[in-house]
N, C-alpha and C. Protein backbone atom coordinates (compact mmCIF):
# COMPACT_ATOMS: atom_id res chain seq x y z
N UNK A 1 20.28 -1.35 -6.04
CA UNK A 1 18.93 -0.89 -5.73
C UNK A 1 18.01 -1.06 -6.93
N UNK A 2 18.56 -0.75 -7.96
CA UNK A 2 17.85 -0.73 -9.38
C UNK A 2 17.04 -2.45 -9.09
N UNK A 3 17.80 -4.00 -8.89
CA UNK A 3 16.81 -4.53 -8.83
C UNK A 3 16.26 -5.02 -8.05
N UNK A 4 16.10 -4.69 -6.72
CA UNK A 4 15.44 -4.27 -6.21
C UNK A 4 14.10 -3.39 -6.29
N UNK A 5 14.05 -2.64 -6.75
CA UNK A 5 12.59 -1.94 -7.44
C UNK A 5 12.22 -2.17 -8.40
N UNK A 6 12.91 -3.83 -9.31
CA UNK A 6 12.25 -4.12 -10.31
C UNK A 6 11.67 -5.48 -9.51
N UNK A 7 12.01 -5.72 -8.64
CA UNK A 7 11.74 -6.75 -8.09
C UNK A 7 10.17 -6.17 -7.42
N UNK A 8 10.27 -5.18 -6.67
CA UNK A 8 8.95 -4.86 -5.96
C UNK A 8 8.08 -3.89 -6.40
N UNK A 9 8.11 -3.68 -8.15
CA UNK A 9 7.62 -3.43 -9.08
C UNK A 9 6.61 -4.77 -9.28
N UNK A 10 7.17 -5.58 -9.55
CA UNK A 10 6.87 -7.01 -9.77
C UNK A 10 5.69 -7.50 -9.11
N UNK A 11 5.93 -7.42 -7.61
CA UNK A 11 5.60 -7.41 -6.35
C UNK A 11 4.13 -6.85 -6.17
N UNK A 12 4.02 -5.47 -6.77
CA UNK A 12 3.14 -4.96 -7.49
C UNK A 12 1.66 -5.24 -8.42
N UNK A 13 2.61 -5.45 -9.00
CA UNK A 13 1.25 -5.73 -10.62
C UNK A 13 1.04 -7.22 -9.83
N UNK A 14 1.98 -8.23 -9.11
CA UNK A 14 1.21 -9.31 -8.47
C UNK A 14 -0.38 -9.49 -7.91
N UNK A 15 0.42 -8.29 -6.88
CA UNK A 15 -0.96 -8.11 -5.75
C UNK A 15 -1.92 -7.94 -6.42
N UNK A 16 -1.86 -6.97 -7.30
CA UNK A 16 -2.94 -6.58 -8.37
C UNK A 16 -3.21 -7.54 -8.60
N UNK A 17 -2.92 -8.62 -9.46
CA UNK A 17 -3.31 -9.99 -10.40
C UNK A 17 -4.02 -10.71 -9.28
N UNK A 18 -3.29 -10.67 -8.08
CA UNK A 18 -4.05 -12.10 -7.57
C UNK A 18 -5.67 -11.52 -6.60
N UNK A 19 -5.53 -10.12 -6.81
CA UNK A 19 -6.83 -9.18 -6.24
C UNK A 19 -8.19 -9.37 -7.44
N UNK A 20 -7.46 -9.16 -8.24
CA UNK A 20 -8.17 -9.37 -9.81
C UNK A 20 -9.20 -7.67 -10.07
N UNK A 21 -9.69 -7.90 -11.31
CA UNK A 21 -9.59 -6.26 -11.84
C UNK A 21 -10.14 -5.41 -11.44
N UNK A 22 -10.75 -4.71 -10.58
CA UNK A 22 -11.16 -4.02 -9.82
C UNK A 22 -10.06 -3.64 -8.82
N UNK A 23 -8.95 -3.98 -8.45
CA UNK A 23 -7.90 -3.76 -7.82
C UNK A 23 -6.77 -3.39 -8.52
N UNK A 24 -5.68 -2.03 -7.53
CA UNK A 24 -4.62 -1.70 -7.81
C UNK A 24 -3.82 -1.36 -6.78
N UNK A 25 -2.54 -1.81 -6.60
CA UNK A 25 -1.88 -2.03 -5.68
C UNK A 25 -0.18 -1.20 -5.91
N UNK A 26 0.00 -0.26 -4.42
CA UNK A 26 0.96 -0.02 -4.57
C UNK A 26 1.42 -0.69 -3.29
N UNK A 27 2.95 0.18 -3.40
CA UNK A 27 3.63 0.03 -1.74
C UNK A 27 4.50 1.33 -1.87
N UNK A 28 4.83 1.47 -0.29
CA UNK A 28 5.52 2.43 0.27
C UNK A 28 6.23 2.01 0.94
N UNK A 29 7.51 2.34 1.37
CA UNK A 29 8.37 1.98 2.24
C UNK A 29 8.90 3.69 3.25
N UNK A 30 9.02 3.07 4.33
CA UNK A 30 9.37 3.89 5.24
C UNK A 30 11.07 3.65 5.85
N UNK A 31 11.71 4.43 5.50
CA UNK A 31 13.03 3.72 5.62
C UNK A 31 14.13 5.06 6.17
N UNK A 32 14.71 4.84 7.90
CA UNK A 32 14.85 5.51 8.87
C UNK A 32 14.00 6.71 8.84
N UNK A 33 13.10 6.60 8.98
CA UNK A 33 11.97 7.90 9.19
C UNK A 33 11.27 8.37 8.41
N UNK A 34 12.09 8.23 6.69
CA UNK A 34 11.35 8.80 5.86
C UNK A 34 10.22 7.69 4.69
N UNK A 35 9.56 8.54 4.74
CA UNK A 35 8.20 7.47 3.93
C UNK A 35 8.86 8.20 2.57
N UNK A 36 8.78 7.01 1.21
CA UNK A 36 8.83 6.58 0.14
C UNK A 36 7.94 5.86 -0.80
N UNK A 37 7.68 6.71 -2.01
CA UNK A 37 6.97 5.97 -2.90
C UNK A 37 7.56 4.84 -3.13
N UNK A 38 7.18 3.41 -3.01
CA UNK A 38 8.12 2.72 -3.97
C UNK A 38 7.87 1.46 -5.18
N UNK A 39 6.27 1.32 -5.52
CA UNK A 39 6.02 0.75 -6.64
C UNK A 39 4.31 0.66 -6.79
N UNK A 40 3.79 0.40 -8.24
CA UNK A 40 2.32 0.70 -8.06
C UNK A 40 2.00 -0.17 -9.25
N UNK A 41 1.09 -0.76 -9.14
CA UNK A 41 0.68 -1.70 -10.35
C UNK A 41 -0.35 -0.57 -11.29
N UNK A 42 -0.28 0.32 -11.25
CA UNK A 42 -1.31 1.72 -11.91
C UNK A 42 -1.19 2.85 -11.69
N UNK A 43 -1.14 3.53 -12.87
CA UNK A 43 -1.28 4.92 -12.65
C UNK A 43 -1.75 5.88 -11.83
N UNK A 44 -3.01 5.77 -11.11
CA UNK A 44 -3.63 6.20 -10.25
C UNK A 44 -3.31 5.63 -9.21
N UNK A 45 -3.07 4.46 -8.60
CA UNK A 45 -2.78 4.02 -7.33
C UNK A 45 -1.09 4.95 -7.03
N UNK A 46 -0.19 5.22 -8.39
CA UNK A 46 0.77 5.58 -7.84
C UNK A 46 0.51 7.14 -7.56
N UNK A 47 -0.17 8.07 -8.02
CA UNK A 47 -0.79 9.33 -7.99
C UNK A 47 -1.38 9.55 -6.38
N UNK A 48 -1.95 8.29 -5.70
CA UNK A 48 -2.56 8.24 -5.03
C UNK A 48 -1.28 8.52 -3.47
N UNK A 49 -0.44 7.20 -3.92
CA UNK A 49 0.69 7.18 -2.89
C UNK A 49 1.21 8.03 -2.58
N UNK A 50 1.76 9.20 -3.61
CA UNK A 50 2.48 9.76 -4.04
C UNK A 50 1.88 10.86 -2.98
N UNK A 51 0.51 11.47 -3.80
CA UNK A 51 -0.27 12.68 -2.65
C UNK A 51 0.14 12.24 -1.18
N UNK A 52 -0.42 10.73 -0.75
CA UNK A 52 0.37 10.21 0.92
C UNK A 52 1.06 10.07 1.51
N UNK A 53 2.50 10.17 0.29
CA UNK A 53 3.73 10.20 0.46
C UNK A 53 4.11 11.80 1.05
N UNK A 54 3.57 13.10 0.54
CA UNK A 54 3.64 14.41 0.47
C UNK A 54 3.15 14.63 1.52
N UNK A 55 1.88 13.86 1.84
CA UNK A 55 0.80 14.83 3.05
C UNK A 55 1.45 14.18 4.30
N UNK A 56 2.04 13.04 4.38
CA UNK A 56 2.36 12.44 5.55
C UNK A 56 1.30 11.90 6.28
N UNK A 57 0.23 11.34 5.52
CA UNK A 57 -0.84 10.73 6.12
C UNK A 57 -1.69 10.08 5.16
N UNK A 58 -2.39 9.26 5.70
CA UNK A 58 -3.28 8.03 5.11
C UNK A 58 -3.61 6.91 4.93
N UNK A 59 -3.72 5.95 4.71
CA UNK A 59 -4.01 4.68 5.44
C UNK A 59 -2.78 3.73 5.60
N UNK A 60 -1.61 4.09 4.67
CA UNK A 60 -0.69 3.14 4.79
C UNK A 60 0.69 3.67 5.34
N UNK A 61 0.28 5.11 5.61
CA UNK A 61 1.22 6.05 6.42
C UNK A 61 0.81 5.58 8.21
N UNK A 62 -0.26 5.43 8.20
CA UNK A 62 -1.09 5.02 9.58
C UNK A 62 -0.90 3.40 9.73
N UNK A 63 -1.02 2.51 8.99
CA UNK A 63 -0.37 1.12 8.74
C UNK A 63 0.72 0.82 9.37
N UNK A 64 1.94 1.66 8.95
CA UNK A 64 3.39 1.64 9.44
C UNK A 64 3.59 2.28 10.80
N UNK A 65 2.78 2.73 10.75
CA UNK A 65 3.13 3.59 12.09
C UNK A 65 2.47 2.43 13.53
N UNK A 66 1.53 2.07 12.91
CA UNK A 66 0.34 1.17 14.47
C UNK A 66 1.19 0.06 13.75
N UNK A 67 1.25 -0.76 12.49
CA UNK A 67 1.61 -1.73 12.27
C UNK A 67 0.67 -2.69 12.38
N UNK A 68 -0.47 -2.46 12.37
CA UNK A 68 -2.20 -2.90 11.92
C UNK A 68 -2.81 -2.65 10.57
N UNK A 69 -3.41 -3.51 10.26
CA UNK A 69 -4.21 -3.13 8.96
C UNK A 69 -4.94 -2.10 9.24
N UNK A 70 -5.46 -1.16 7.92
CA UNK A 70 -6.25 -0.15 7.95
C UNK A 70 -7.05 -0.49 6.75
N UNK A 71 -8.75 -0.42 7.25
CA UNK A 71 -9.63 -0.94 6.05
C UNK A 71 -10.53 0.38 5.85
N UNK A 72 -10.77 0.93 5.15
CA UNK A 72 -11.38 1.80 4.08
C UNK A 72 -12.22 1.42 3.34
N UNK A 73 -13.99 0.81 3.68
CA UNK A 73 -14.50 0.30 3.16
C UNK A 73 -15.15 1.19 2.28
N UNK A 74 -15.34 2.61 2.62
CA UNK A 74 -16.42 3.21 1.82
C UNK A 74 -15.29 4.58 2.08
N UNK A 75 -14.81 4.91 0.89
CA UNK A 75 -13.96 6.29 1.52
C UNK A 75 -14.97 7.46 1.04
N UNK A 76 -16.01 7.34 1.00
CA UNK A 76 -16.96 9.08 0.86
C UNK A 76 -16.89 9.18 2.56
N UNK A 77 -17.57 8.65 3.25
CA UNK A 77 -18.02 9.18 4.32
C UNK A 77 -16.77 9.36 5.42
N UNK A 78 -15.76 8.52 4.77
CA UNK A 78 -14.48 8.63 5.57
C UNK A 78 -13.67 9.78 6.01
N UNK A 79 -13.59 10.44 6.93
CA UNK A 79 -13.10 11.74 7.45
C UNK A 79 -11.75 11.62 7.39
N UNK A 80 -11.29 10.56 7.79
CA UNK A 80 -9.68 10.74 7.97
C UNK A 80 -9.03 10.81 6.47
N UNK A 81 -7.61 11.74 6.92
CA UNK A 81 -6.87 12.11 6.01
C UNK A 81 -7.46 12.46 5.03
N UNK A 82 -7.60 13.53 4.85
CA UNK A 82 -8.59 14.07 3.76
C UNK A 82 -8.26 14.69 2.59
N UNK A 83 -6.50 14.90 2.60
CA UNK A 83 -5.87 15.48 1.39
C UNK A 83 -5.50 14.08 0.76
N UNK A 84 -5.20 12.56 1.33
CA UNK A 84 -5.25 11.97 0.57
C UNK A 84 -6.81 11.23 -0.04
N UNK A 85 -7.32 11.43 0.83
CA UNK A 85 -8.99 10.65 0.66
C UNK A 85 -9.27 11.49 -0.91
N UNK A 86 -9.26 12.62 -0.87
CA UNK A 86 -9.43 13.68 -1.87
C UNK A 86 -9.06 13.04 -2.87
N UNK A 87 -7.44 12.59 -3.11
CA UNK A 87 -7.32 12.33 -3.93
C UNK A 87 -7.85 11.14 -4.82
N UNK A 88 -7.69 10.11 -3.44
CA UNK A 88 -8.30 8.73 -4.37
C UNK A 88 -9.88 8.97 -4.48
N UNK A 89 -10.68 9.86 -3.98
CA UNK A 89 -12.23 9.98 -4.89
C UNK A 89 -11.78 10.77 -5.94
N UNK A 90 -10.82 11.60 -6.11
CA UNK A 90 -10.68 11.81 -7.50
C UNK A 90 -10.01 10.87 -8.64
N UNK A 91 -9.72 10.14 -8.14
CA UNK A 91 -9.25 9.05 -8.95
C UNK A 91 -10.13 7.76 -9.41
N UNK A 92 -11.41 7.74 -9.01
CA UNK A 92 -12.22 7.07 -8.61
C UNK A 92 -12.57 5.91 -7.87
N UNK A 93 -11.64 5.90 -7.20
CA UNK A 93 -11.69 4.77 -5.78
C UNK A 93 -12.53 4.80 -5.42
N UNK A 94 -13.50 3.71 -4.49
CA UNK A 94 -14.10 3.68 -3.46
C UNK A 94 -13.78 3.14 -2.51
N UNK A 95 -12.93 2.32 -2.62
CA UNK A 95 -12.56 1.36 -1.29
C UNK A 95 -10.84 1.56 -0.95
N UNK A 96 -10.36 1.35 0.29
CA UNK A 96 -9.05 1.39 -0.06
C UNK A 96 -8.25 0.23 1.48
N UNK A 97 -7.53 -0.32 1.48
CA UNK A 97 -7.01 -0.45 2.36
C UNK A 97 -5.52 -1.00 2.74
N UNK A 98 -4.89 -0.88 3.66
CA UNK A 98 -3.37 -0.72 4.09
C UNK A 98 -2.64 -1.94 4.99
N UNK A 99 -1.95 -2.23 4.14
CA UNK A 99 -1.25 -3.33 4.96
C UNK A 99 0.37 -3.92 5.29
N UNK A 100 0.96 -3.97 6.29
CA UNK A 100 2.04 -2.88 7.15
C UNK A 100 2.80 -4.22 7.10
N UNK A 101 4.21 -4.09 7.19
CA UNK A 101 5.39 -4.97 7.42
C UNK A 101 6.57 -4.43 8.08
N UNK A 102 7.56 -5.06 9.06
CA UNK A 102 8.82 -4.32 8.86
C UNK A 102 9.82 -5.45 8.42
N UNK A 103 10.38 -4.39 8.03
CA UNK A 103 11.60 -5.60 7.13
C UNK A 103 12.92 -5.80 8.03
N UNK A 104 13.10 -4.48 8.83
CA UNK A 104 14.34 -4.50 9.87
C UNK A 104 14.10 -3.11 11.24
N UNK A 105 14.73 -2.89 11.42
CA UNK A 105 14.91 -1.92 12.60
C UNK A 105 14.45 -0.57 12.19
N UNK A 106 14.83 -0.25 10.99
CA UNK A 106 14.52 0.71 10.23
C UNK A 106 14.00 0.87 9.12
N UNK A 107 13.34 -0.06 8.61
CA UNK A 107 12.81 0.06 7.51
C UNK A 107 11.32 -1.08 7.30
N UNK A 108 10.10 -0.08 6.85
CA UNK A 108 8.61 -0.42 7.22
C UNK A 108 8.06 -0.49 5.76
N UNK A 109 7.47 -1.48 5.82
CA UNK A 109 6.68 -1.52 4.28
C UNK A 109 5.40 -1.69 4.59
N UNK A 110 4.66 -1.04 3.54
CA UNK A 110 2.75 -1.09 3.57
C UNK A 110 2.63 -1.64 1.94
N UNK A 111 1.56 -2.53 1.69
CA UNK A 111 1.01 -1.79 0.83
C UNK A 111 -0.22 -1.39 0.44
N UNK A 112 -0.93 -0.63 -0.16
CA UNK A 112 -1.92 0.15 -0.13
C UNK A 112 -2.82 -0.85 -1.51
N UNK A 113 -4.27 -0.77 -1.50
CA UNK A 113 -4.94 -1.32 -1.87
C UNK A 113 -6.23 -0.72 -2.30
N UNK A 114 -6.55 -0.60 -3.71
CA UNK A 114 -7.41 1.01 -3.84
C UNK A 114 -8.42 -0.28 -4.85
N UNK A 115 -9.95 -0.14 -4.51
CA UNK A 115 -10.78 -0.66 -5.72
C UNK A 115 -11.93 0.37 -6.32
N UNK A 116 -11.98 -0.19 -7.53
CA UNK A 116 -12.97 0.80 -8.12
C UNK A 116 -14.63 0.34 -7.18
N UNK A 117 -14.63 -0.34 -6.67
CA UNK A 117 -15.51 -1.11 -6.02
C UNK A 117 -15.70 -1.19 -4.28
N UNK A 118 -17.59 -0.85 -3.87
CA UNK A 118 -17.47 -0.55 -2.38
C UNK A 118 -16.97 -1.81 -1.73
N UNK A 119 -16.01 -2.04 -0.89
CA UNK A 119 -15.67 -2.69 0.52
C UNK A 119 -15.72 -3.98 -0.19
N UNK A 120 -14.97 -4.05 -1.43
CA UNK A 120 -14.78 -5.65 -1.92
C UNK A 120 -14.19 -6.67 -1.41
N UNK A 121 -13.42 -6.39 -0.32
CA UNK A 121 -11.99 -7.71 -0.14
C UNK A 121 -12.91 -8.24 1.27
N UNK A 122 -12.77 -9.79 1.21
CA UNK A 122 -13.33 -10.38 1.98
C UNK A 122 -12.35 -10.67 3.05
N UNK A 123 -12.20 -11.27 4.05
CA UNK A 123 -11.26 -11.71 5.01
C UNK A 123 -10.50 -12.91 4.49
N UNK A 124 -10.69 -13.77 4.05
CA UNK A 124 -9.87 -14.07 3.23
C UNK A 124 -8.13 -13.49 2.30
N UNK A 125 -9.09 -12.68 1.22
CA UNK A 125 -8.18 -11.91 0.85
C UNK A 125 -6.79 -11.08 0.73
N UNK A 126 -7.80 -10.61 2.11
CA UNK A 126 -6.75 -9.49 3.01
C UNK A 126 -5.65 -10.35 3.84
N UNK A 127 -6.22 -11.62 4.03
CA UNK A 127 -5.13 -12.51 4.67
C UNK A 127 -4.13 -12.88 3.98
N UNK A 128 -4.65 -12.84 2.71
CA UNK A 128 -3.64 -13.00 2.04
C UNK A 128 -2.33 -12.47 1.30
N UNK A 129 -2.77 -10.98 1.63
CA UNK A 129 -2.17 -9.83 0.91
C UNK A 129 -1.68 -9.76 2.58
N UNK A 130 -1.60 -9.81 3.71
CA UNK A 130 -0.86 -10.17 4.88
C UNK A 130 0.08 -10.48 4.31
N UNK A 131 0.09 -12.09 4.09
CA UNK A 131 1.21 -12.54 3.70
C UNK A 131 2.11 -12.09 2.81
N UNK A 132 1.68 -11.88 1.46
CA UNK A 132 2.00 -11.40 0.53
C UNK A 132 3.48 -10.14 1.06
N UNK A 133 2.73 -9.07 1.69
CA UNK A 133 3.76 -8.18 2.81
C UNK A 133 4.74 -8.57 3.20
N UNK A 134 4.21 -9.73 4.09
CA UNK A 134 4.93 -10.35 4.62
C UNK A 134 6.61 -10.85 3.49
N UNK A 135 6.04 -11.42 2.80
CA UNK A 135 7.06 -12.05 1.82
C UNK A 135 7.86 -10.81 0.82
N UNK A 136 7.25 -9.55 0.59
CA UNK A 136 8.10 -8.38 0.33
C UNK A 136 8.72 -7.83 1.39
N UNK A 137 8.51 -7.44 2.68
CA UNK A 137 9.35 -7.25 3.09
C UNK A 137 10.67 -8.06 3.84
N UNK A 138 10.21 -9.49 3.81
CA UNK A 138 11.28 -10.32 3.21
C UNK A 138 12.54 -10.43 2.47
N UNK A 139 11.79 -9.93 1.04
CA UNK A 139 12.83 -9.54 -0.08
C UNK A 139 13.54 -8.72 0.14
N UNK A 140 12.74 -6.94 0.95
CA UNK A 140 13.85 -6.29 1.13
C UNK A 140 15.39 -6.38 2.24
N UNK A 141 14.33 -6.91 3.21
CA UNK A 141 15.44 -7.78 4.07
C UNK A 141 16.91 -8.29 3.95
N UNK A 142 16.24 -9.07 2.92
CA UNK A 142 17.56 -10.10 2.28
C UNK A 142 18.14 -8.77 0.93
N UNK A 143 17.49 -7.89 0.65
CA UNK A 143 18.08 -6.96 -0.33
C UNK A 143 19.37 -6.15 0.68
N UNK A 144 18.42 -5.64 1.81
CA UNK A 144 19.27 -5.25 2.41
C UNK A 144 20.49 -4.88 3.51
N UNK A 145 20.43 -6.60 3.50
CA UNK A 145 21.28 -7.78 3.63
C UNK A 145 21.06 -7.17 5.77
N UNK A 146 19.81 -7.25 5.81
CA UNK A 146 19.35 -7.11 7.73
C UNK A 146 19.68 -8.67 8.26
């Protein structure tokens, strides 16, 4: 397992890099029922997960579950989930959004997408961080030999 979470550590600070600096990127995995922190290219994005991980709600808790993107262009006016929303305006986010994989029968990956910046990611982007998902939960796949 150890590399394994150095692997989607990795996975991580990627998304970040290829988002460029205004972006920080974690992921979560959901694995037989239970949601998991499991890597963050930043301090605050992992602070962020972490509160979503606890509250059982928020955009990439809602991701895994519909298995749809969730976009968060402006999170002030945003009502939903509000113990994590809380957190990422305290962290200074403005934008955030969630993007969902499954790797097997039981086990769901998101990852979450927080910018210091309003409603930056173009369609493009986000297509690409699709994929990106796509290709981690891949890895865990073959990690965990599904």
């Amino acid at each position: 397992m150890h590399d394994m979470q150095t692997d989607i550590d990795e996975y991580a600070r990627g998304a970040a890099a290829r988002l460029g600096p205004s972006t920080f990127c974690s992921i979560t995995l959901r694995y037989h029922g239970e949601l998991g922190f499991v890597a963050s290219s930043d301090e605050r994005a992992k602070q962020c997960d972490m509160v979503e991980v606890r509250a059982g709600e928020g955009p990439c808790v809602e991701a895994m579950r519909t298995l749809q993107g969730v976009l968060v262009p402006d999170l002030h006016p945003d009502p939903r989930w509000p113990v994590w929303r809380q957190a990422a305006l305290d962290a200074g986010f403005r934008s955030a959004a969630a993007l969902p994989a499954v790797a097997d029968d039981v086990t769901t990956v998101a990852i979450n997408l927080y910018s210091d910046v309003l409603d930056p990611w173009a369609h493009e982007p986000l297509l690409a961080m699709d994929a990106y998902i796509q290709e981690i939960a891949e890895a865990i796949r073959t990690r965990l030999g599904s």
